[in-house]
PDB file of N, CA and C in Angstrom:
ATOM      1  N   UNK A   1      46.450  80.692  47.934  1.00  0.00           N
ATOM      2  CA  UNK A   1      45.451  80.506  48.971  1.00  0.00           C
ATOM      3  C   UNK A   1      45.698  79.202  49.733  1.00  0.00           C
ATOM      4  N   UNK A   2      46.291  77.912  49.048  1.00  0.00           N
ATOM      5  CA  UNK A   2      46.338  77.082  49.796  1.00  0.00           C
ATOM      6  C   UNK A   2      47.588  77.324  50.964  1.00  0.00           C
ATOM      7  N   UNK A   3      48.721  77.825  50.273  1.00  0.00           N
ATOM      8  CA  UNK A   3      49.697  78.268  51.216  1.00  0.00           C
ATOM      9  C   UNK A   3      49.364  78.391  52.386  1.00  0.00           C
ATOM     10  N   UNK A   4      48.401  79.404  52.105  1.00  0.00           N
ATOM     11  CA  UNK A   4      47.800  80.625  53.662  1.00  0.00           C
ATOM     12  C   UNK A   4      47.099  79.310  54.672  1.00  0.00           C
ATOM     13  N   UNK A   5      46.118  78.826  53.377  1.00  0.00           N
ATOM     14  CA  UNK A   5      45.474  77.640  54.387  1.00  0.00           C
ATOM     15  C   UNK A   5      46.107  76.633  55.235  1.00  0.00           C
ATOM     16  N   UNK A   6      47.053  76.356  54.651  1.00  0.00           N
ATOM     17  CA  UNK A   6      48.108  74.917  55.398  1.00  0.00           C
ATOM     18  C   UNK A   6      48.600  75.715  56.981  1.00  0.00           C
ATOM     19  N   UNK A   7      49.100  76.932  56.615  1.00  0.00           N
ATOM     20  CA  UNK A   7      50.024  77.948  57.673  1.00  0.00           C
ATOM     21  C   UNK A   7      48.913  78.206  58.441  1.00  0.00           C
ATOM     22  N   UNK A   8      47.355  78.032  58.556  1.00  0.00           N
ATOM     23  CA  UNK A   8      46.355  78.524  59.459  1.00  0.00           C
ATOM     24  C   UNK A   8      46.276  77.539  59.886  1.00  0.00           C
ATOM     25  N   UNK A   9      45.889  75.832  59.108  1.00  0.00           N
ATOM     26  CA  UNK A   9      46.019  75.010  59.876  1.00  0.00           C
ATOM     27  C   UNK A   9      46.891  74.391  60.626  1.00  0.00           C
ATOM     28  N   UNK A  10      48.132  74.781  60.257  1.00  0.00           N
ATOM     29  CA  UNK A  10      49.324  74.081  61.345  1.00  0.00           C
ATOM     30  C   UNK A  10      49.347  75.376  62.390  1.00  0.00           C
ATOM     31  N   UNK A  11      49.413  76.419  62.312  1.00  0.00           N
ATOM     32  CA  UNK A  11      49.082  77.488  63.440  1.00  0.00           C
ATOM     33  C   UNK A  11      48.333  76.922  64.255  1.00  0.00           C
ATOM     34  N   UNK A  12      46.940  76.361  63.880  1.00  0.00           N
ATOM     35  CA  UNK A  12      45.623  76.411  64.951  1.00  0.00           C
ATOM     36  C   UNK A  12      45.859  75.044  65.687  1.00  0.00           C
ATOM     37  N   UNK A  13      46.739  73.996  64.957  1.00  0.00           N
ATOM     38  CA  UNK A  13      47.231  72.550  65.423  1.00  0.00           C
ATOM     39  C   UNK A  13      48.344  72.786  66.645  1.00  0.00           C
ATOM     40  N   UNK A  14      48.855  73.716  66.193  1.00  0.00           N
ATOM     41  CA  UNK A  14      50.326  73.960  67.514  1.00  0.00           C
ATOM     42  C   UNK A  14      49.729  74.781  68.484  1.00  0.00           C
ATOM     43  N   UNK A  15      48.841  75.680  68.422  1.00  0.00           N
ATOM     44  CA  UNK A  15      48.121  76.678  69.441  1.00  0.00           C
ATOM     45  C   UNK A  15      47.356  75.417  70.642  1.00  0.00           C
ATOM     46  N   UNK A  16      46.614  74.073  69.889  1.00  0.00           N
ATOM     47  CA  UNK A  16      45.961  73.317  70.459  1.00  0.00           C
ATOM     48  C   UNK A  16      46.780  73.030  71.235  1.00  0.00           C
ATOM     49  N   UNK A  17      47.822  72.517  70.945  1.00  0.00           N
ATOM     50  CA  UNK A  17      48.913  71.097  71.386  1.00  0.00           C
ATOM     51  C   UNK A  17      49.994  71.891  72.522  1.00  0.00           C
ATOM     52  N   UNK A  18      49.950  73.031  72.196  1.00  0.00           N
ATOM     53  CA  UNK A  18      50.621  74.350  73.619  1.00  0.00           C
ATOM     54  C   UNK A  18      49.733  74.093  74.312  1.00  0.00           C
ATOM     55  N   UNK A  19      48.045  74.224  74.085  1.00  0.00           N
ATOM     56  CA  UNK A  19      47.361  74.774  75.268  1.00  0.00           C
ATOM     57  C   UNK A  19      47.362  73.092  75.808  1.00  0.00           C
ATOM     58  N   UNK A  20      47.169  72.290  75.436  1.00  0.00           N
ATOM     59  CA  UNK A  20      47.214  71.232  75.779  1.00  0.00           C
ATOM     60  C   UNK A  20      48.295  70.433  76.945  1.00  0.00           C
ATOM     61  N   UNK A  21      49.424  70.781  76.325  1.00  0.00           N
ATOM     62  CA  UNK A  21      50.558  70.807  77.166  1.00  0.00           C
ATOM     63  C   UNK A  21      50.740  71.662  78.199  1.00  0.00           C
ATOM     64  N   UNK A  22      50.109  73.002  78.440  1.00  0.00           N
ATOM     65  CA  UNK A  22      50.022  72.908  79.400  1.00  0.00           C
ATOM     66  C   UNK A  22      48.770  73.073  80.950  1.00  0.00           C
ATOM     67  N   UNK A  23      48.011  72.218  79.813  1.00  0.00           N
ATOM     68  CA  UNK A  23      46.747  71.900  81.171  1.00  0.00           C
ATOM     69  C   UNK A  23      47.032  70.609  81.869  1.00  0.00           C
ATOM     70  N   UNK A  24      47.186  70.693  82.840  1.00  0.00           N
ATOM     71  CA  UNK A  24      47.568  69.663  83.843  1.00  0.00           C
ATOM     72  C   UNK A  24      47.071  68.290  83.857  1.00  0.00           C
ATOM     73  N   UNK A  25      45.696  68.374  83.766  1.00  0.00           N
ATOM     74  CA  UNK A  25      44.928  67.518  84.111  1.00  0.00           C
ATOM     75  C   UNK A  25      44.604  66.770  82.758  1.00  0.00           C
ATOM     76  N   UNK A  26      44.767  67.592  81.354  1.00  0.00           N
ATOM     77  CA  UNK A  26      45.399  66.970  79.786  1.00  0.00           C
ATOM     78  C   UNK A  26      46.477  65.523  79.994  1.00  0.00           C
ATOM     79  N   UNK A  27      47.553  66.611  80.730  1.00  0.00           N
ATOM     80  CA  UNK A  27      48.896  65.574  80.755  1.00  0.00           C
ATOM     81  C   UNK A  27      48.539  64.542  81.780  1.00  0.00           C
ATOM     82  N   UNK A  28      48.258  64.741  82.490  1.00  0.00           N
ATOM     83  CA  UNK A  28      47.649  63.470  83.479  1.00  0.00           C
ATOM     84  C   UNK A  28      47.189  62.369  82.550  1.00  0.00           C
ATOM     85  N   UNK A  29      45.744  62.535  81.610  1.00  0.00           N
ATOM     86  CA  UNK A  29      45.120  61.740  81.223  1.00  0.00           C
ATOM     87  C   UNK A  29      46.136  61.145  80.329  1.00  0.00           C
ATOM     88  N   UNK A  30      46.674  62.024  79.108  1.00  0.00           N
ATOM     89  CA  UNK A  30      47.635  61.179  78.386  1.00  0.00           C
ATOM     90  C   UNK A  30      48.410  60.068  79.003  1.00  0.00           C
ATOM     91  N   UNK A  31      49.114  60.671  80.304  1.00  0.00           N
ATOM     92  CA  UNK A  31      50.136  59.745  81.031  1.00  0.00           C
ATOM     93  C   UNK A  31      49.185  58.471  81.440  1.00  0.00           C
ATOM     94  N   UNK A  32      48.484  58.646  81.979  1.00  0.00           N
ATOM     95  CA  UNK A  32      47.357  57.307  82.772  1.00  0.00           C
ATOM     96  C   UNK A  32      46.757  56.238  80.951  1.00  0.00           C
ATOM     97  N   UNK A  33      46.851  56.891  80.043  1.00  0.00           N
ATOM     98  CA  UNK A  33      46.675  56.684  78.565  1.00  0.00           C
ATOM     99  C   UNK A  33      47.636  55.995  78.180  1.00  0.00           C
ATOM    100  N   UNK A  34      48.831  56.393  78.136  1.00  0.00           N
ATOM    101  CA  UNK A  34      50.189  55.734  77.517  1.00  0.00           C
ATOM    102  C   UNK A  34      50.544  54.196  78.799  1.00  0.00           C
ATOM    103  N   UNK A  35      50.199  55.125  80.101  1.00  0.00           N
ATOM    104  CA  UNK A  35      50.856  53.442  80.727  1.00  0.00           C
ATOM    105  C   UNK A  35      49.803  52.752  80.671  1.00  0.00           C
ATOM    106  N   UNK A  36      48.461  52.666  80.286  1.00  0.00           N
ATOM    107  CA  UNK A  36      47.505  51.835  79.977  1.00  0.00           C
ATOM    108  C   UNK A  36      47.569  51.087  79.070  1.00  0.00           C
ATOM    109  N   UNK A  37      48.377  51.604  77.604  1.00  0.00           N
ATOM    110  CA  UNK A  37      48.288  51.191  76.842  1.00  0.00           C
ATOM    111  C   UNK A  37      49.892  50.385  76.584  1.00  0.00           C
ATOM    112  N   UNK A  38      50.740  50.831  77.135  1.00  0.00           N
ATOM    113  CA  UNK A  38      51.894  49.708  77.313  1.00  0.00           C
ATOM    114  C   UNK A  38      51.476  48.828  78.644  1.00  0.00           C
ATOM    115  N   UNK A  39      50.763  48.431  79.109  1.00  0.00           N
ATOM    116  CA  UNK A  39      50.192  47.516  80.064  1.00  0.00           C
ATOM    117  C   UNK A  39      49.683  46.214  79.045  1.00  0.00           C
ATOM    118  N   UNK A  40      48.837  46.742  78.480  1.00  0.00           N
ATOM    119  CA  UNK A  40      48.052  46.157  77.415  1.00  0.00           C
ATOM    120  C   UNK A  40      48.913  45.821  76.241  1.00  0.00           C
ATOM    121  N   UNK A  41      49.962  46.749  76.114  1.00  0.00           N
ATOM    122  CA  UNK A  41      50.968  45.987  74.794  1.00  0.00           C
ATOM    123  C   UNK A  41      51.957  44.514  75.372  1.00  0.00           C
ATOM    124  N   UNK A  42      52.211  45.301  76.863  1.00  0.00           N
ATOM    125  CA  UNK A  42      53.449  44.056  77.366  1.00  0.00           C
ATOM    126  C   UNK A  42      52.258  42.475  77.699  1.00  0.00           C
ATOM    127  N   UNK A  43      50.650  42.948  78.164  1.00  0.00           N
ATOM    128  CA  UNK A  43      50.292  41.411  78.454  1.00  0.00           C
ATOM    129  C   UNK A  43      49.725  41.011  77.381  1.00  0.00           C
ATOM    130  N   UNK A  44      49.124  41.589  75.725  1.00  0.00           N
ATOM    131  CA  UNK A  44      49.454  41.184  74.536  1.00  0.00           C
ATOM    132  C   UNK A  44      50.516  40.039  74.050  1.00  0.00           C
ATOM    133  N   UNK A  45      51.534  41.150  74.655  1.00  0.00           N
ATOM    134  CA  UNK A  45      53.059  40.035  73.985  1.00  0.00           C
ATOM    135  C   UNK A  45      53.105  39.237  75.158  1.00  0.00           C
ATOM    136  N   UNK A  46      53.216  39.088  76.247  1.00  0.00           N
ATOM    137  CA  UNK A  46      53.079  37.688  77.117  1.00  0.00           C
ATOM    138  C   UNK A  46      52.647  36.983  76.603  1.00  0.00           C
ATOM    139  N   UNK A  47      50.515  37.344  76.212  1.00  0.00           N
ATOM    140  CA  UNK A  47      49.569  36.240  75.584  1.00  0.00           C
ATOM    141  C   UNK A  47      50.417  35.692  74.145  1.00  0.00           C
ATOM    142  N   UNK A  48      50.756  36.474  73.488  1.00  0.00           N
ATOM    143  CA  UNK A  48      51.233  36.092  72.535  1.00  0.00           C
ATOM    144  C   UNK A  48      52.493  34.946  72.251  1.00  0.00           C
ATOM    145  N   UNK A  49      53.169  35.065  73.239  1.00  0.00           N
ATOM    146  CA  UNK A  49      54.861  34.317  73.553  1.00  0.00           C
ATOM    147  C   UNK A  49      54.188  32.819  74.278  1.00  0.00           C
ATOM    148  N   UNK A  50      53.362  33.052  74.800  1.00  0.00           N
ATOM    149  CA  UNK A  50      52.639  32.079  75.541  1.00  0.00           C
ATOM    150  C   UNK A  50      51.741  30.808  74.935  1.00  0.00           C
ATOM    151  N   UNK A  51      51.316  31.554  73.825  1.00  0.00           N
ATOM    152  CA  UNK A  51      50.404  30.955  73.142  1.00  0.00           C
ATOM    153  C   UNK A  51      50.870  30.199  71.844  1.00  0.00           C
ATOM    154  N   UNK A  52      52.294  30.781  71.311  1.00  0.00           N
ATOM    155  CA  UNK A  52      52.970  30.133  70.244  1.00  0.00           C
ATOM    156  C   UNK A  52      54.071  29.225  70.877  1.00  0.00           C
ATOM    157  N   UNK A  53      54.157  29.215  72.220  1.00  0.00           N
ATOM    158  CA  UNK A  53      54.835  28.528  72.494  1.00  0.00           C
ATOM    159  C   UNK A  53      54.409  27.075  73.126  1.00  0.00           C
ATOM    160  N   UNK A  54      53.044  27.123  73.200  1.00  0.00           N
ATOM    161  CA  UNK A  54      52.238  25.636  73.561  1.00  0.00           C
ATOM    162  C   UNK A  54      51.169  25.622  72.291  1.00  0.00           C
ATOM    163  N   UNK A  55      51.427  26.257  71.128  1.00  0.00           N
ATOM    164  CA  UNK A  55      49.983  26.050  70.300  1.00  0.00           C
ATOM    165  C   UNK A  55      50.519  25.711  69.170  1.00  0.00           C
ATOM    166  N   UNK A  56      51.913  26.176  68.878  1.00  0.00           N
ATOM    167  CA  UNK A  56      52.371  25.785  67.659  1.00  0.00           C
ATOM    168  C   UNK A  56      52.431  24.685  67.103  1.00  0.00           C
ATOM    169  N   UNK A  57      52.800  24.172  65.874  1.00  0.00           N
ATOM    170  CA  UNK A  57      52.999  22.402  65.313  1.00  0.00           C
ATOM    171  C   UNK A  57      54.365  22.031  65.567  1.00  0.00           C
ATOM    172  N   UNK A  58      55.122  23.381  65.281  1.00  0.00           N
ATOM    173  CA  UNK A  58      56.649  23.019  64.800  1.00  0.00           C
ATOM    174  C   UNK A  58      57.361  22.999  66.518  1.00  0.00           C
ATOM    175  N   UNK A  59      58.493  23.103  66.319  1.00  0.00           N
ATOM    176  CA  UNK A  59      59.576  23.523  67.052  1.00  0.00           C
ATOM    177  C   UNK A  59      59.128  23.983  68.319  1.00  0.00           C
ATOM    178  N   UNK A  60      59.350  23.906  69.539  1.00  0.00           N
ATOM    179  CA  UNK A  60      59.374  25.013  70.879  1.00  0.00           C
ATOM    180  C   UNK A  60      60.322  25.890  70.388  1.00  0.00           C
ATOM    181  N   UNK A  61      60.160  26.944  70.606  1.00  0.00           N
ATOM    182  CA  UNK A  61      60.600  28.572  70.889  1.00  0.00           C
ATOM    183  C   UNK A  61      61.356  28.414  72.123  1.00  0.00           C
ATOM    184  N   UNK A  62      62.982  28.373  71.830  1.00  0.00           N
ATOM    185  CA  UNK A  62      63.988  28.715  73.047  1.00  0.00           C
ATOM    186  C   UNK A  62      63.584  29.910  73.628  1.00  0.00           C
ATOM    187  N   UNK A  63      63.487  30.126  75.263  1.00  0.00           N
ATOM    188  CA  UNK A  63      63.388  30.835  75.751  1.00  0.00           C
ATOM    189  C   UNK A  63      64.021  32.026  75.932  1.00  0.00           C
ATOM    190  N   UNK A  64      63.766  33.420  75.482  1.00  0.00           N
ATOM    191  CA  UNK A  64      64.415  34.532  75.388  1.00  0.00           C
ATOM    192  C   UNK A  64      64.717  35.468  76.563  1.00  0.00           C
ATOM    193  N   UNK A  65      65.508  36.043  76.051  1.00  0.00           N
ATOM    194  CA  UNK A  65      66.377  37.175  77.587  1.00  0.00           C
ATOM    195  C   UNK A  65      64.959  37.648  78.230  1.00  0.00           C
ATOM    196  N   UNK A  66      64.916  38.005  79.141  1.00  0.00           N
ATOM    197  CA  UNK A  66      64.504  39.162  79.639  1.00  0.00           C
ATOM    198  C   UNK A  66      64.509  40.440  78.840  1.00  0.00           C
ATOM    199  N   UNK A  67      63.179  41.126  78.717  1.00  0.00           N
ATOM    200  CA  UNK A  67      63.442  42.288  78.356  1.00  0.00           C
ATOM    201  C   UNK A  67      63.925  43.661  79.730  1.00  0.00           C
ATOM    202  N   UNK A  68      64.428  44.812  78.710  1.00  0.00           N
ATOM    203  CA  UNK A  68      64.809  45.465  79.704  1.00  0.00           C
ATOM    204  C   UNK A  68      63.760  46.287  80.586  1.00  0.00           C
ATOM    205  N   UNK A  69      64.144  47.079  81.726  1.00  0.00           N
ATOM    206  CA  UNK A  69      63.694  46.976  82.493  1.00  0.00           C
ATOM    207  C   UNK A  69      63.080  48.249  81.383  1.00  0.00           C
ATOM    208  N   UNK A  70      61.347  49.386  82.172  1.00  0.00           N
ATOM    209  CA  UNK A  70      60.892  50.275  81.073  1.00  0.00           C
ATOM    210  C   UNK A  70      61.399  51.483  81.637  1.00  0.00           C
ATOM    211  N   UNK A  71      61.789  52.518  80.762  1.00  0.00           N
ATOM    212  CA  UNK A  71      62.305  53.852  81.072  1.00  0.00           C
ATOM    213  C   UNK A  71      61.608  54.305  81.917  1.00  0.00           C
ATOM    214  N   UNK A  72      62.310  55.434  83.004  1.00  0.00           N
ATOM    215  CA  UNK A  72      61.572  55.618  84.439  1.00  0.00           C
ATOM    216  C   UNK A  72      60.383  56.861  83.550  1.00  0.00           C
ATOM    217  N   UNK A  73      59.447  57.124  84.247  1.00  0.00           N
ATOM    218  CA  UNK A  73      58.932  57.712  83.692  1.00  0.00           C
ATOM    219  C   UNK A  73      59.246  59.157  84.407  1.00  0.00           C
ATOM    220  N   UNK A  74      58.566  60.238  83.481  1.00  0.00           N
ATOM    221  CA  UNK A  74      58.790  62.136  84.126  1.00  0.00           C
ATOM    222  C   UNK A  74      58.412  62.037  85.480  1.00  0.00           C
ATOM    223  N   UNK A  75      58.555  63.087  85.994  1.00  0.00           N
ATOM    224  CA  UNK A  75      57.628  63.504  87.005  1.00  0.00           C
ATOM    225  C   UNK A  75      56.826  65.070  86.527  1.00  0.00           C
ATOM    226  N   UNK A  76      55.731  65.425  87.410  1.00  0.00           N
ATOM    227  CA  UNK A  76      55.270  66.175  86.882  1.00  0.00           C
ATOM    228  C   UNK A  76      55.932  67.619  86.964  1.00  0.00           C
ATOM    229  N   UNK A  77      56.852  67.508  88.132  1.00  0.00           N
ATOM    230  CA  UNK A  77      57.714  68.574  88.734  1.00  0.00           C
ATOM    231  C   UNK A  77      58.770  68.657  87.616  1.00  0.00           C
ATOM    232  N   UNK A  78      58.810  67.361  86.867  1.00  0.00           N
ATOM    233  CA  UNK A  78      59.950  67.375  85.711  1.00  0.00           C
ATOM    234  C   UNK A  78      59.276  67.424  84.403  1.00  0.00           C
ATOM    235  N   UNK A  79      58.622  67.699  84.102  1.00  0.00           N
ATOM    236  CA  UNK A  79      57.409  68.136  82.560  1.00  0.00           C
ATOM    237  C   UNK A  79      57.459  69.726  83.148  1.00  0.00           C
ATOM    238  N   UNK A  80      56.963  70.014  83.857  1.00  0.00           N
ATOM    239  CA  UNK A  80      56.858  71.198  84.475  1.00  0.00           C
ATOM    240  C   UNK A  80      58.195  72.026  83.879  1.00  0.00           C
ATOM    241  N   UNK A  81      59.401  71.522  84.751  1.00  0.00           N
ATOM    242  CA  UNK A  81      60.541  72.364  84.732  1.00  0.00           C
ATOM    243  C   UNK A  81      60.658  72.502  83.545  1.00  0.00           C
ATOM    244  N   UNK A  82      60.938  70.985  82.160  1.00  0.00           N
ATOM    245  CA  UNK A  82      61.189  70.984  80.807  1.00  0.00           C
ATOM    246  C   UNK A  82      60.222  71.986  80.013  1.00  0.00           C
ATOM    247  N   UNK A  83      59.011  71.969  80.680  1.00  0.00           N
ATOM    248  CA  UNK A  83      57.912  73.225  79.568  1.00  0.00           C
ATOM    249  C   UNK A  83      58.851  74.554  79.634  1.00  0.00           C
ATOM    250  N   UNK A  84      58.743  75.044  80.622  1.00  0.00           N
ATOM    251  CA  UNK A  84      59.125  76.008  81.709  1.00  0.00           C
ATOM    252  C   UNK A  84      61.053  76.626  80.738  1.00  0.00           C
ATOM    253  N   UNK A  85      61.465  75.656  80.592  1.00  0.00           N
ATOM    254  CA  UNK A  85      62.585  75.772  79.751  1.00  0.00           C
ATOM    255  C   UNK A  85      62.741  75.557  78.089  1.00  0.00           C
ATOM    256  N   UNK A  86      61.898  74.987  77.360  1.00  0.00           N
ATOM    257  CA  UNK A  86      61.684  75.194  76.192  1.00  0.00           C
ATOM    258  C   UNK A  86      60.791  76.601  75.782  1.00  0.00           C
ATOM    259  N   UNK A  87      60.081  77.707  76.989  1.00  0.00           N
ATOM    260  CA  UNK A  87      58.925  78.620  76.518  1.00  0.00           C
ATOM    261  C   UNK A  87      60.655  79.452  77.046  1.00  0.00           C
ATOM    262  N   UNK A  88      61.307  79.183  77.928  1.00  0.00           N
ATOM    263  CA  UNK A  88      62.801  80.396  77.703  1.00  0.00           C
ATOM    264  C   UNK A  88      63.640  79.785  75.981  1.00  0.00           C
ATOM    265  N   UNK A  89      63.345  78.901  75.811  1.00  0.00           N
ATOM    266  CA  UNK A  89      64.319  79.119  74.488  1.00  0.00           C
ATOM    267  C   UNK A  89      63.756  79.710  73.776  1.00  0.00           C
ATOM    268  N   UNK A  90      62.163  79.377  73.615  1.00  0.00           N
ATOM    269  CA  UNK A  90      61.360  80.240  72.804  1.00  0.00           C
ATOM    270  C   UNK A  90      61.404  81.730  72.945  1.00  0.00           C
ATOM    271  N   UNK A  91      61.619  81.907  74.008  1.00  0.00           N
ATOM    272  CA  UNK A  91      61.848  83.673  74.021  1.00  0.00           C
ATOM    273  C   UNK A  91      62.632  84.040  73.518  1.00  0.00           C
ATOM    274  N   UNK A  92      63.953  82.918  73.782  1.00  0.00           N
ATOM    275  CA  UNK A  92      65.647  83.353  73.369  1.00  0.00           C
ATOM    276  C   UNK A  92      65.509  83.618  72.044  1.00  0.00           C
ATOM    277  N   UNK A  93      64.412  82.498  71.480  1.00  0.00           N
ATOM    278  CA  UNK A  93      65.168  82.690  69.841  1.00  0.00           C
ATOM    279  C   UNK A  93      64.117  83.391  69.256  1.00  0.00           C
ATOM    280  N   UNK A  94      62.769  84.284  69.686  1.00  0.00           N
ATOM    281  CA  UNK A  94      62.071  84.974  69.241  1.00  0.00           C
ATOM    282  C   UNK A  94      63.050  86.646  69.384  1.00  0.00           C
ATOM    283  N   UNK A  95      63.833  86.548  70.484  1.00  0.00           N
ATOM    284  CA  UNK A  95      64.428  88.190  70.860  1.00  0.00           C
ATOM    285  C   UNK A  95      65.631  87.978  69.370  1.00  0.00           C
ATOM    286  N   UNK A  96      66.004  86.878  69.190  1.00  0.00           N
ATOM    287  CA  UNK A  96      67.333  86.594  68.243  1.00  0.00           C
ATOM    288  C   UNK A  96      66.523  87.245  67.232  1.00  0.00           C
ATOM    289  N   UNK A  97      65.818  86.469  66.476  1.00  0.00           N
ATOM    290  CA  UNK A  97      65.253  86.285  65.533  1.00  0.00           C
ATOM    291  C   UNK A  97      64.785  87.794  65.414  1.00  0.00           C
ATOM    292  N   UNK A  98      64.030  88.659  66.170  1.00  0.00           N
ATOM    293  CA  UNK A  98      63.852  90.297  66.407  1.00  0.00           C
ATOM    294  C   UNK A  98      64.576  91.141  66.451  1.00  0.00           C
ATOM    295  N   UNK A  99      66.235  90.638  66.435  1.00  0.00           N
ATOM    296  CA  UNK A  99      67.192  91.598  66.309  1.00  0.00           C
ATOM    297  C   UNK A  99      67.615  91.450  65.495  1.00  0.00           C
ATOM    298  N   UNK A 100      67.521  90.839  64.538  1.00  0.00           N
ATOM    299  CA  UNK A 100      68.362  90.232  62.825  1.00  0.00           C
ATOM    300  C   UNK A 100      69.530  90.286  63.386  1.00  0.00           C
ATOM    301  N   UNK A 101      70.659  90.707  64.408  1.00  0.00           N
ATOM    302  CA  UNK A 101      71.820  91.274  64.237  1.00  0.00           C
ATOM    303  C   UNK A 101      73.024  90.005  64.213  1.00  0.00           C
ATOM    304  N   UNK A 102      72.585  88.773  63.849  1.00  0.00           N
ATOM    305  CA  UNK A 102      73.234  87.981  63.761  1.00  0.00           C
ATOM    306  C   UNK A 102      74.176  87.074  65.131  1.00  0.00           C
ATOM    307  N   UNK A 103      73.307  87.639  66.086  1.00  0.00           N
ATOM    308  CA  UNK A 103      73.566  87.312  67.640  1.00  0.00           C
ATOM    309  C   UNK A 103      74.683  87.744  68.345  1.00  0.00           C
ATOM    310  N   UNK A 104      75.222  89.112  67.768  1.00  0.00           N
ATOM    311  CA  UNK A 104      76.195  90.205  68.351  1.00  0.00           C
ATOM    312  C   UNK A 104      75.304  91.048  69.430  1.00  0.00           C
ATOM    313  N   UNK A 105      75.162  90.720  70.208  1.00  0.00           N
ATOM    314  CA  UNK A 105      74.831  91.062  71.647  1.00  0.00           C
ATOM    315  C   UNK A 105      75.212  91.159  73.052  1.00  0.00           C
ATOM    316  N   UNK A 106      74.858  91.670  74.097  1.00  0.00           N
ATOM    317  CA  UNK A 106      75.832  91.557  74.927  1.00  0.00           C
ATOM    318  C   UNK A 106      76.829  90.826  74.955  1.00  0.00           C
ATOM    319  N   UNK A 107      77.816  91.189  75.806  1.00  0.00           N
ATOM    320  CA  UNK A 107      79.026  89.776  76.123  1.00  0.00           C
ATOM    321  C   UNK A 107      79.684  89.342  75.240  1.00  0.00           C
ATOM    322  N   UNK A 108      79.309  89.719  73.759  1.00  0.00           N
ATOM    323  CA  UNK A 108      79.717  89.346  72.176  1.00  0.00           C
ATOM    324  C   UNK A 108      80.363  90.613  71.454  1.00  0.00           C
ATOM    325  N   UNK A 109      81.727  90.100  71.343  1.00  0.00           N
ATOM    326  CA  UNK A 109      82.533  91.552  70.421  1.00  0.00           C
ATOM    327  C   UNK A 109      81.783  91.517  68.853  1.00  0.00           C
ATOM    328  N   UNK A 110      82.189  92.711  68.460  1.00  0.00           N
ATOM    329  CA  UNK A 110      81.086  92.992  67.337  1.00  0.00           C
ATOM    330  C   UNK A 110      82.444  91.919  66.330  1.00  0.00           C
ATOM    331  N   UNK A 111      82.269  91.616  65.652  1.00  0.00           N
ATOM    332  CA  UNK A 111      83.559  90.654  64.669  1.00  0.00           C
ATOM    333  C   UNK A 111      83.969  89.883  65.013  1.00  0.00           C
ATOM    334  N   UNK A 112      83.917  90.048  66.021  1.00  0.00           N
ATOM    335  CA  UNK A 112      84.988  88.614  66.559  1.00  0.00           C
ATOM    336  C   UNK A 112      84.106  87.697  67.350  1.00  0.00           C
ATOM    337  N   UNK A 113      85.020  86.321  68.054  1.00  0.00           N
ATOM    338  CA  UNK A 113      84.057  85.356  69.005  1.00  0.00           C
ATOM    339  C   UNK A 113      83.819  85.327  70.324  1.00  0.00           C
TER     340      UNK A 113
END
């Protein structure tokens, strides 16, 4: 019984997190969420670099590189396309997976490569 239970709850967790992914206005909030919250991590670590570096007893803190610049972010036209192409692999490998035949299918000699 617990088996069954775990497999209902990770079912009803991935059903969420599909429908989720793809309501628009979901991914919006996350996105406006995540750069909020690396906003708040990078002027954290400013306050932080800032504050050990005039508050401390010991030593000044040599001044460090530059960090790099932050990964560009998606676009929505590009979340879009990537959904859009992971629900075709999902088909691909649900039709595989429905033919047992070991992926001898079109275009594929039966034995050979």
């Amino acid at each position: 019984m617990d088996d069954n239970l775990a497999q209902d709850l990770v079912a009803m967790w991935q059903s969420e997190l599909t429908a989720m992914a793809a309501d628009r206005e979901i991914r919006e909030a996350w996105a406006a969420m995540v750069a909020l919250w690396a906003q708040s991590a990078n002027a954290a670590l400013k306050f932080a670099q800032h504050d050990t570096a005039f508050g401390s007893a010991g030593a000044a803190q040599p001044p460090r590189a530059a960090s790099a610049a932050a990964a560009p972010q998606l676009g929505l036209d590009e979340i879009e396309r990537l959904g859009r192409r992971v629900a075709e692999l999902e088909q691909r490998l649900a039709q595989f997976l429905e033919r047992g035949d070991g992926g001898a299918g079109p275009g594929k000699a039966e034995g050979g490569v």
